[in-house]
PDB file of N, CA and C in Angstrom:
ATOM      1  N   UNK A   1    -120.894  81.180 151.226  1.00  0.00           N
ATOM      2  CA  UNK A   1    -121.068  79.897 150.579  1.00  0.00           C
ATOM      3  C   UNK A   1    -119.702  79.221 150.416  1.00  0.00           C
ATOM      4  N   UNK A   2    -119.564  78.127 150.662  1.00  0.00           N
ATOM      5  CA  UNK A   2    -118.399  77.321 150.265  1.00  0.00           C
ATOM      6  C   UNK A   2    -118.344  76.640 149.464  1.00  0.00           C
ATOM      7  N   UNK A   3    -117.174  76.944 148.809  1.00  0.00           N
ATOM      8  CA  UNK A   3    -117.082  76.194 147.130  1.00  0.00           C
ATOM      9  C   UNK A   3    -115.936  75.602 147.363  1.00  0.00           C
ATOM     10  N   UNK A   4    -115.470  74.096 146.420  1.00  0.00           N
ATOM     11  CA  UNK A   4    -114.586  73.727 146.351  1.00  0.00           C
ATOM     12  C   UNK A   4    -114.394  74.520 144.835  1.00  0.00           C
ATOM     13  N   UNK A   5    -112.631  74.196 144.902  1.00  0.00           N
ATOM     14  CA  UNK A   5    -112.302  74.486 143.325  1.00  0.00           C
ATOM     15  C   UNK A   5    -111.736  73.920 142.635  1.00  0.00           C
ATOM     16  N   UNK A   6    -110.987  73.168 143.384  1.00  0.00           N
ATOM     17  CA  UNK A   6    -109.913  71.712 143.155  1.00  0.00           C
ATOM     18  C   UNK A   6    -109.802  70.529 143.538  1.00  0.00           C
ATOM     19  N   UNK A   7    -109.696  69.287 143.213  1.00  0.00           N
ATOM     20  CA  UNK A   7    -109.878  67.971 143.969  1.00  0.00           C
ATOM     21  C   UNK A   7    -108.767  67.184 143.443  1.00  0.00           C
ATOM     22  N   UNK A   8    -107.963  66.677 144.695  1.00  0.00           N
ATOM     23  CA  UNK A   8    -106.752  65.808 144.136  1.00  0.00           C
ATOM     24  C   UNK A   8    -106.988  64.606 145.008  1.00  0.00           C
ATOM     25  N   UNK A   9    -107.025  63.415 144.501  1.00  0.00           N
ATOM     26  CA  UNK A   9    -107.046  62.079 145.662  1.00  0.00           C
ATOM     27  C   UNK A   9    -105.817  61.945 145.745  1.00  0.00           C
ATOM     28  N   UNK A  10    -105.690  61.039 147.211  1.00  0.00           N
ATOM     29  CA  UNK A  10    -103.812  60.875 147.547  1.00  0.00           C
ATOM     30  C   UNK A  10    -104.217  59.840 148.643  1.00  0.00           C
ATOM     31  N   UNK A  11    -103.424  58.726 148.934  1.00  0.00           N
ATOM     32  CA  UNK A  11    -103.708  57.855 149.256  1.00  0.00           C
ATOM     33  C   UNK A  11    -103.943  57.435 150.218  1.00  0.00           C
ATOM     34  N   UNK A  12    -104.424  56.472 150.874  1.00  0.00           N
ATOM     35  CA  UNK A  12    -105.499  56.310 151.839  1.00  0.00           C
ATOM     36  C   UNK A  12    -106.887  56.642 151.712  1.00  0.00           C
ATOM     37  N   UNK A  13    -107.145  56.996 150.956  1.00  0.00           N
ATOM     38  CA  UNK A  13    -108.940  57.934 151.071  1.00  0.00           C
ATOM     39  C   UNK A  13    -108.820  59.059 151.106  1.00  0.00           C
ATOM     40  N   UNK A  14    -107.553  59.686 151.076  1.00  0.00           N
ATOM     41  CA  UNK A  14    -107.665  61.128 151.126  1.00  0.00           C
ATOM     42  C   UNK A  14    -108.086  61.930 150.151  1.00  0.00           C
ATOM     43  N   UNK A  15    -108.645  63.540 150.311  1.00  0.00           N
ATOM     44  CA  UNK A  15    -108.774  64.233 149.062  1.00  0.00           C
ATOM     45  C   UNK A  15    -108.241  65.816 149.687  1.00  0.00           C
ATOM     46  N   UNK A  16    -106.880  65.979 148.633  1.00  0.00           N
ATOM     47  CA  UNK A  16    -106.126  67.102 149.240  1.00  0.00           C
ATOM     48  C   UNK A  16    -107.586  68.141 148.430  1.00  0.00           C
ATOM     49  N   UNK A  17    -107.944  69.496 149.206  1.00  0.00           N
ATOM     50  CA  UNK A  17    -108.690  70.645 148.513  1.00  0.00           C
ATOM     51  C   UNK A  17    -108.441  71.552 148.646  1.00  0.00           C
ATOM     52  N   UNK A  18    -109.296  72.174 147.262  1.00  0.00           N
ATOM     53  CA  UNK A  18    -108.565  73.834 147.163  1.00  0.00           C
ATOM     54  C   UNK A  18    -109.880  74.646 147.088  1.00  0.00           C
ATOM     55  N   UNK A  19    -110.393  75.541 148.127  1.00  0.00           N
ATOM     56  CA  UNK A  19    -111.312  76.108 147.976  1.00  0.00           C
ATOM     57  C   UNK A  19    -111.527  77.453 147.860  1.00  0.00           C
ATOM     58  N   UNK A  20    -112.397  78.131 146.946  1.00  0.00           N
ATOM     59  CA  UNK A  20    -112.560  79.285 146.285  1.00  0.00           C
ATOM     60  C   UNK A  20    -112.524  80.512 147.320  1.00  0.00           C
ATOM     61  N   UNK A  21    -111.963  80.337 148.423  1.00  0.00           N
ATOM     62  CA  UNK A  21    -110.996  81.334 148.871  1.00  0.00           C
ATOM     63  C   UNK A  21    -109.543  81.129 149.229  1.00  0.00           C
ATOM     64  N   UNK A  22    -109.253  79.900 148.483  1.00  0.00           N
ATOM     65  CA  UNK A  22    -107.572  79.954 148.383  1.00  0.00           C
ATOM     66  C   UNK A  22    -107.016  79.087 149.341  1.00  0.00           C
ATOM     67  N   UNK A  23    -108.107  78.547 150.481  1.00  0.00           N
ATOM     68  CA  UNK A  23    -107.730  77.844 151.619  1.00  0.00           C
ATOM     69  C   UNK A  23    -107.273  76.752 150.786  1.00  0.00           C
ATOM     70  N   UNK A  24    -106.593  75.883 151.625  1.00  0.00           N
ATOM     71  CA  UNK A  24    -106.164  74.449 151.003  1.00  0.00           C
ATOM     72  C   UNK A  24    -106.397  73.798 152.352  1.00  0.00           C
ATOM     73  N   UNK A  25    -106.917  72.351 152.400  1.00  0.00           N
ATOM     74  CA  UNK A  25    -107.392  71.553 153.139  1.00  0.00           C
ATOM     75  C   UNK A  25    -107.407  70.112 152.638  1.00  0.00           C
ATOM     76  N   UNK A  26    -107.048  69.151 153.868  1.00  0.00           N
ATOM     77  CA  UNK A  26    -107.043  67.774 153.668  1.00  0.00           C
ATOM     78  C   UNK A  26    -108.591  67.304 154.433  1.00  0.00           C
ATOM     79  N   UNK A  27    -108.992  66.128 153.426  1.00  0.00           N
ATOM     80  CA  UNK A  27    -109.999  65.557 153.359  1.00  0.00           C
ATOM     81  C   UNK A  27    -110.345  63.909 154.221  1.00  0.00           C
ATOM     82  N   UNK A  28    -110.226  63.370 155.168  1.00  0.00           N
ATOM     83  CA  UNK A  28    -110.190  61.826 154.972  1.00  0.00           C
ATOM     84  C   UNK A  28    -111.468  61.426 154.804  1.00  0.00           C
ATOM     85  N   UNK A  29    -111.606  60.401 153.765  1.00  0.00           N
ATOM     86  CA  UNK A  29    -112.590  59.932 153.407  1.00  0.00           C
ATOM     87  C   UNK A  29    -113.073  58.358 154.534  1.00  0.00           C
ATOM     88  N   UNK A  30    -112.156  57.989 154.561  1.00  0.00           N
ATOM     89  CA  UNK A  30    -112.102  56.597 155.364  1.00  0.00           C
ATOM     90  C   UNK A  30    -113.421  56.227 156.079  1.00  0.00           C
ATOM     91  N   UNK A  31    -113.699  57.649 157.255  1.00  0.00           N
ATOM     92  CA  UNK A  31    -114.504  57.293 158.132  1.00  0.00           C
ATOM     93  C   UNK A  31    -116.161  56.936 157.753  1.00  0.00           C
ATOM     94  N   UNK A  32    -116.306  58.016 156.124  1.00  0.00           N
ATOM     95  CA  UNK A  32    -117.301  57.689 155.165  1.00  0.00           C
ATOM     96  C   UNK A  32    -117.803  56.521 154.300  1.00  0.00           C
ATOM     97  N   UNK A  33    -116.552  55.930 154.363  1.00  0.00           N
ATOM     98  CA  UNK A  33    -116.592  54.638 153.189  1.00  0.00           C
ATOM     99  C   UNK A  33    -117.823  53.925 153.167  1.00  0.00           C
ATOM    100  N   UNK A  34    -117.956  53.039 154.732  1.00  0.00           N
ATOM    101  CA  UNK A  34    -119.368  52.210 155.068  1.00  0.00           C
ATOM    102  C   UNK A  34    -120.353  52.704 155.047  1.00  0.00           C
ATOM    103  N   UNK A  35    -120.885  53.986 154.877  1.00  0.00           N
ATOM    104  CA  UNK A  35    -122.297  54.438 154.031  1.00  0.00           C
ATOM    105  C   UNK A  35    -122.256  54.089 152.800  1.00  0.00           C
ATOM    106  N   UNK A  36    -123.254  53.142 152.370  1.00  0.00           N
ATOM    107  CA  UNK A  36    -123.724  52.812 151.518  1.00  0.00           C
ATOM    108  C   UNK A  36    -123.691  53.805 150.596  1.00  0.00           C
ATOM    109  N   UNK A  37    -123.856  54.638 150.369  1.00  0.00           N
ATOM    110  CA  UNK A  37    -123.872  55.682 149.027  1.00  0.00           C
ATOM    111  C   UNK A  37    -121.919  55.726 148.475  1.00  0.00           C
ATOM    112  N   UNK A  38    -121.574  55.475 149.782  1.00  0.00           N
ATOM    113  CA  UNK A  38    -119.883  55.968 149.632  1.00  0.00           C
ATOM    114  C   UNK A  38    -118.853  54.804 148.952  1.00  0.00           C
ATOM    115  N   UNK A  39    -120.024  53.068 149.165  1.00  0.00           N
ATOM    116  CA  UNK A  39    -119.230  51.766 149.340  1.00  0.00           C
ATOM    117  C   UNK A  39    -118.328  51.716 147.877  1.00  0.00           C
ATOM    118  N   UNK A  40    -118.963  52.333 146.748  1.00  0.00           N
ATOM    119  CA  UNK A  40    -117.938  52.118 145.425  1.00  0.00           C
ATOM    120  C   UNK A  40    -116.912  52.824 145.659  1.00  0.00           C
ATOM    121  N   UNK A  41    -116.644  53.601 146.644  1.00  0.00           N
ATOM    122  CA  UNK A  41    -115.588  54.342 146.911  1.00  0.00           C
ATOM    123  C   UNK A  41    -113.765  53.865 147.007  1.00  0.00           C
ATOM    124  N   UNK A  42    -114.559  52.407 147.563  1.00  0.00           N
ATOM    125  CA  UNK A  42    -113.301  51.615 148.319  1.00  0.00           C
ATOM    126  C   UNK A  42    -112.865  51.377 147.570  1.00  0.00           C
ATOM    127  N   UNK A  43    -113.040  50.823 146.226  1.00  0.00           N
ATOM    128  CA  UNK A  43    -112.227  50.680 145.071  1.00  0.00           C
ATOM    129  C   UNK A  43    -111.555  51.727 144.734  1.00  0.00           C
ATOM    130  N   UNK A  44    -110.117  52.185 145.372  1.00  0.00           N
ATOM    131  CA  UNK A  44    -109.091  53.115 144.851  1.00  0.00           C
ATOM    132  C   UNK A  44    -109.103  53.351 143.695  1.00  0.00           C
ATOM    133  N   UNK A  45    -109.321  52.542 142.667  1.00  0.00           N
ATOM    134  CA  UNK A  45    -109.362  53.522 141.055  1.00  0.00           C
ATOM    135  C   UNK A  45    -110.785  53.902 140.766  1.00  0.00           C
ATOM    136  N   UNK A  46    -111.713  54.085 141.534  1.00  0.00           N
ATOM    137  CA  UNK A  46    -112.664  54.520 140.986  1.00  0.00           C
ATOM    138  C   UNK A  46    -112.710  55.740 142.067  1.00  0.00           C
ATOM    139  N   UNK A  47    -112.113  55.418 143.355  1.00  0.00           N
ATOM    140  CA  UNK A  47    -111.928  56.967 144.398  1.00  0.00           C
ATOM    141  C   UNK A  47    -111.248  57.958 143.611  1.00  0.00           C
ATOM    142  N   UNK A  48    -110.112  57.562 142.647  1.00  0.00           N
ATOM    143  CA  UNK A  48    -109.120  58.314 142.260  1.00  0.00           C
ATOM    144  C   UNK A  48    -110.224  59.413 140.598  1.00  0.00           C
ATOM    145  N   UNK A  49    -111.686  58.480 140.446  1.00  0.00           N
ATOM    146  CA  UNK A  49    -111.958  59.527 139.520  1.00  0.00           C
ATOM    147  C   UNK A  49    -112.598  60.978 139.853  1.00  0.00           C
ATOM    148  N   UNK A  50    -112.266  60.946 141.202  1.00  0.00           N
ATOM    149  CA  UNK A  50    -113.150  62.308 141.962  1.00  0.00           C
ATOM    150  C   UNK A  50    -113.206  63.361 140.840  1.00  0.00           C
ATOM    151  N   UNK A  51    -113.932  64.442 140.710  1.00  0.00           N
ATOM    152  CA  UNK A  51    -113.487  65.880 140.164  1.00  0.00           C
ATOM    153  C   UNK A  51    -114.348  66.699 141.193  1.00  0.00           C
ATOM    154  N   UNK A  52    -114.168  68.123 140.961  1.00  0.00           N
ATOM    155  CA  UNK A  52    -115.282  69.293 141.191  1.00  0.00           C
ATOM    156  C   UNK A  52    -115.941  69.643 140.409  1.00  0.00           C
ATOM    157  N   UNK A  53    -117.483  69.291 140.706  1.00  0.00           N
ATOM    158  CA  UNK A  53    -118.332  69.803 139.462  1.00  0.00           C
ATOM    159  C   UNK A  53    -119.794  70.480 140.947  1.00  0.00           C
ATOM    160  N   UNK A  54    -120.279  71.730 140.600  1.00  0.00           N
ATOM    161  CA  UNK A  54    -121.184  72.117 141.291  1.00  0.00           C
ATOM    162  C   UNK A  54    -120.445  72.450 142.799  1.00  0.00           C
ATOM    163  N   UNK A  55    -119.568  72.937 142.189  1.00  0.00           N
ATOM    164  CA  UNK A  55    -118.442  73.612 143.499  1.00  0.00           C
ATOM    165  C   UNK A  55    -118.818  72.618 144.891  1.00  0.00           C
ATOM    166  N   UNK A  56    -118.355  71.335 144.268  1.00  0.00           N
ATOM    167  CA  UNK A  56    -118.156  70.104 145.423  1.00  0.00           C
ATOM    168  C   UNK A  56    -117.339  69.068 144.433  1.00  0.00           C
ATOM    169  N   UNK A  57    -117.236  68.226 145.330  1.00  0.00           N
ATOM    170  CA  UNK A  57    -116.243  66.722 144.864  1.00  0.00           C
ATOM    171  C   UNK A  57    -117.786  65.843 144.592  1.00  0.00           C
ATOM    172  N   UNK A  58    -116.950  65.230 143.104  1.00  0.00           N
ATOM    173  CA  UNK A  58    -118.268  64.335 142.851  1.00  0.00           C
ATOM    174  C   UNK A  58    -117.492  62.871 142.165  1.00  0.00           C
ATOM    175  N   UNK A  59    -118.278  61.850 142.313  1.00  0.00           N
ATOM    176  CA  UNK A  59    -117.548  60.982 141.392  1.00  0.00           C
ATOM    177  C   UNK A  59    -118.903  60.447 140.674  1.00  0.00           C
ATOM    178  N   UNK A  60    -118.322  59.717 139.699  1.00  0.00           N
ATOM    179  CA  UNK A  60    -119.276  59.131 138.499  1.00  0.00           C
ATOM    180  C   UNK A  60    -120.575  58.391 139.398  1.00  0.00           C
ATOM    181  N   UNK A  61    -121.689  58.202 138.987  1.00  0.00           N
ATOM    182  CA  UNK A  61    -122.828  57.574 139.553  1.00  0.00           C
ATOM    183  C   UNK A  61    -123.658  58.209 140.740  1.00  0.00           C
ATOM    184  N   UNK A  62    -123.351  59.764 140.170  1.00  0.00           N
ATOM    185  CA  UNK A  62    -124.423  60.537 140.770  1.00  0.00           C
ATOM    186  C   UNK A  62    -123.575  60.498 142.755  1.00  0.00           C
ATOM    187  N   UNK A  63    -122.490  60.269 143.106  1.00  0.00           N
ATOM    188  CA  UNK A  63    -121.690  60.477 144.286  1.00  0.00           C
ATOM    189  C   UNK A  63    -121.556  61.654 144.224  1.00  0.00           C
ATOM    190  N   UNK A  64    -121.163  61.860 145.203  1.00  0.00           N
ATOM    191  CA  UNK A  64    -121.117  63.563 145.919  1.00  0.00           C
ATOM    192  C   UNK A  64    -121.087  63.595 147.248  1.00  0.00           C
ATOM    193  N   UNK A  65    -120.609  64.818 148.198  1.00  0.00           N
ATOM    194  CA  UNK A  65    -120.314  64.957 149.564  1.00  0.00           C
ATOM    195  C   UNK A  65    -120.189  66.751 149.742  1.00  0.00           C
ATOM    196  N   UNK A  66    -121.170  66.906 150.631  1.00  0.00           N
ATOM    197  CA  UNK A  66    -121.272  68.310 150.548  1.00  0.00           C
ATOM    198  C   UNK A  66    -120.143  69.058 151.021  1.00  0.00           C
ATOM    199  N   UNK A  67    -120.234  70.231 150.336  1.00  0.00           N
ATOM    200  CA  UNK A  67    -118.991  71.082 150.497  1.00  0.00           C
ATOM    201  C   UNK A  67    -118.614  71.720 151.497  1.00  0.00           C
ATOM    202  N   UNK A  68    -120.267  71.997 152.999  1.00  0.00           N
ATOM    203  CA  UNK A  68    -119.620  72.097 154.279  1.00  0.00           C
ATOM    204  C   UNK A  68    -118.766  71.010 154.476  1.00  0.00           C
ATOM    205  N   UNK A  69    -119.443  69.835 154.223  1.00  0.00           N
ATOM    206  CA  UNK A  69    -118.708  68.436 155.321  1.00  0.00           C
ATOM    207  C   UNK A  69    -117.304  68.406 154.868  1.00  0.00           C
ATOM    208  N   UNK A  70    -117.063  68.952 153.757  1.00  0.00           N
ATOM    209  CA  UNK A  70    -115.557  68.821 153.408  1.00  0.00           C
ATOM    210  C   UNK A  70    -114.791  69.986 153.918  1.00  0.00           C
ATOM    211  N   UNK A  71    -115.660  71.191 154.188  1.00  0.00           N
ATOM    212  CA  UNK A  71    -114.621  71.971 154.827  1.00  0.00           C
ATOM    213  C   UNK A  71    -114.933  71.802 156.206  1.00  0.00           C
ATOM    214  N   UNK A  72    -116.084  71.578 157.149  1.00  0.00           N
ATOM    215  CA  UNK A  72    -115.835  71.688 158.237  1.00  0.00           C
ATOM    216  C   UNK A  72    -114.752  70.625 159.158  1.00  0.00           C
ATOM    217  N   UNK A  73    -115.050  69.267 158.418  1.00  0.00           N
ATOM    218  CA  UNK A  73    -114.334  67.795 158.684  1.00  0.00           C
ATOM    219  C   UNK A  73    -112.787  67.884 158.259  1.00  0.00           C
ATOM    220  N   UNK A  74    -112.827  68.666 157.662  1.00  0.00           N
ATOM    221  CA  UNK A  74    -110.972  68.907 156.953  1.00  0.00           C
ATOM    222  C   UNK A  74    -110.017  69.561 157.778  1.00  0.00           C
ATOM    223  N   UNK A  75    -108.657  69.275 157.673  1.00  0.00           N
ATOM    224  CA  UNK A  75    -107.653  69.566 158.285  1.00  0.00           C
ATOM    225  C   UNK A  75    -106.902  70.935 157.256  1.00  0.00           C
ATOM    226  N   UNK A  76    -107.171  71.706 157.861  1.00  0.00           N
ATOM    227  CA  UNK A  76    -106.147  73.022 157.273  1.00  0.00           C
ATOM    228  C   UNK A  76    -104.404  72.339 156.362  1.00  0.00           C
ATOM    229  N   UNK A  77    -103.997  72.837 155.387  1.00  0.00           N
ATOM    230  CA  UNK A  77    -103.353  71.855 155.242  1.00  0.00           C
ATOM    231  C   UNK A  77    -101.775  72.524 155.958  1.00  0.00           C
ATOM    232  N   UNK A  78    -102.222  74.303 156.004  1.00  0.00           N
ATOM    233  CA  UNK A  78    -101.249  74.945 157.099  1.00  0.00           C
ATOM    234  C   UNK A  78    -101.352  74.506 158.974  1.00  0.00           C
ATOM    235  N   UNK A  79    -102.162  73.972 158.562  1.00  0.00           N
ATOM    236  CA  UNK A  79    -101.985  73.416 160.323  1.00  0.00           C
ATOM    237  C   UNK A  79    -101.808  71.479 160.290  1.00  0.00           C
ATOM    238  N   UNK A  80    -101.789  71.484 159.451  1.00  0.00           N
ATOM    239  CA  UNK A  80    -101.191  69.950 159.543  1.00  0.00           C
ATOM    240  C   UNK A  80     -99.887  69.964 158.930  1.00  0.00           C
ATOM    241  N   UNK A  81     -99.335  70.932 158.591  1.00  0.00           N
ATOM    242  CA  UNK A  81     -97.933  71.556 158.498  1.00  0.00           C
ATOM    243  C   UNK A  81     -97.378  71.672 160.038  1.00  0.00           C
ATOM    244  N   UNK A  82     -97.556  72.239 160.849  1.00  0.00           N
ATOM    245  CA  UNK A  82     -97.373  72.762 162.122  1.00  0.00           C
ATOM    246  C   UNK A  82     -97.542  71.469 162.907  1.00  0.00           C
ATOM    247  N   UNK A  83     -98.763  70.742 162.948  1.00  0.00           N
ATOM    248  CA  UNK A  83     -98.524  69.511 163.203  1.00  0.00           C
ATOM    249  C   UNK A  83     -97.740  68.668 163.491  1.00  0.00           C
ATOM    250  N   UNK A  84     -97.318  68.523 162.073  1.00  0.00           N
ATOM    251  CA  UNK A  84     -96.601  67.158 161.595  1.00  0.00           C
ATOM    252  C   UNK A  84     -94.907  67.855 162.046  1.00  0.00           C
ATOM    253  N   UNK A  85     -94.456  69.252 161.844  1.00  0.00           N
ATOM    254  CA  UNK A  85     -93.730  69.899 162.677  1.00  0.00           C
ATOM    255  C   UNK A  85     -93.166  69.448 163.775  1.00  0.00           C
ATOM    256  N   UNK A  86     -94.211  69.481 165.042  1.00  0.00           N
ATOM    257  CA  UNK A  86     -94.002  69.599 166.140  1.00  0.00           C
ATOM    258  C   UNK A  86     -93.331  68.269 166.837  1.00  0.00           C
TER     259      UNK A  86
END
């Protein structure tokens, strides 16, 4: 099962994560925004109230994004180290 454990927004749409096996992973939200469930999103201070509740990222008004799509869609944040490296 995949759990998030931590949720930090950082800018652009991003959401740096920390999941309950220690992995750490980057999030972009961007490509999500124009679904309708996601559109209050675009307002940066209301993206920025993300938390983890129900071992996923949720924001106020019943939002949410499942915790595969955040780990499978996410960038390792050790390989976007190596990356950004090269």
């Amino acid at each position: 099962m995949i759990e998030v454990s931590l949720v930090k927004t950082v800018a652009d749409f991003g959401l740096l994560l920390t999941f309950a096996n220690g992995e750490q992973r980057h999030f972009d939200m961007r490509p999500y925004l124009h679904y309708p469930v996601f559109r209050r999103l675009e307002n940066p201070a209301f993206f920025a109230l993300a938390r983890v509740d129900y071992s996923t990222v949720t924001w106020p008004g019943e939002i949410d994004i499942a915790p595969e799509t955040l780990y499978h869609k996410s960038v390792s944040l050790a390989r976007a180290d190596t990356i950004s490296a090269a």
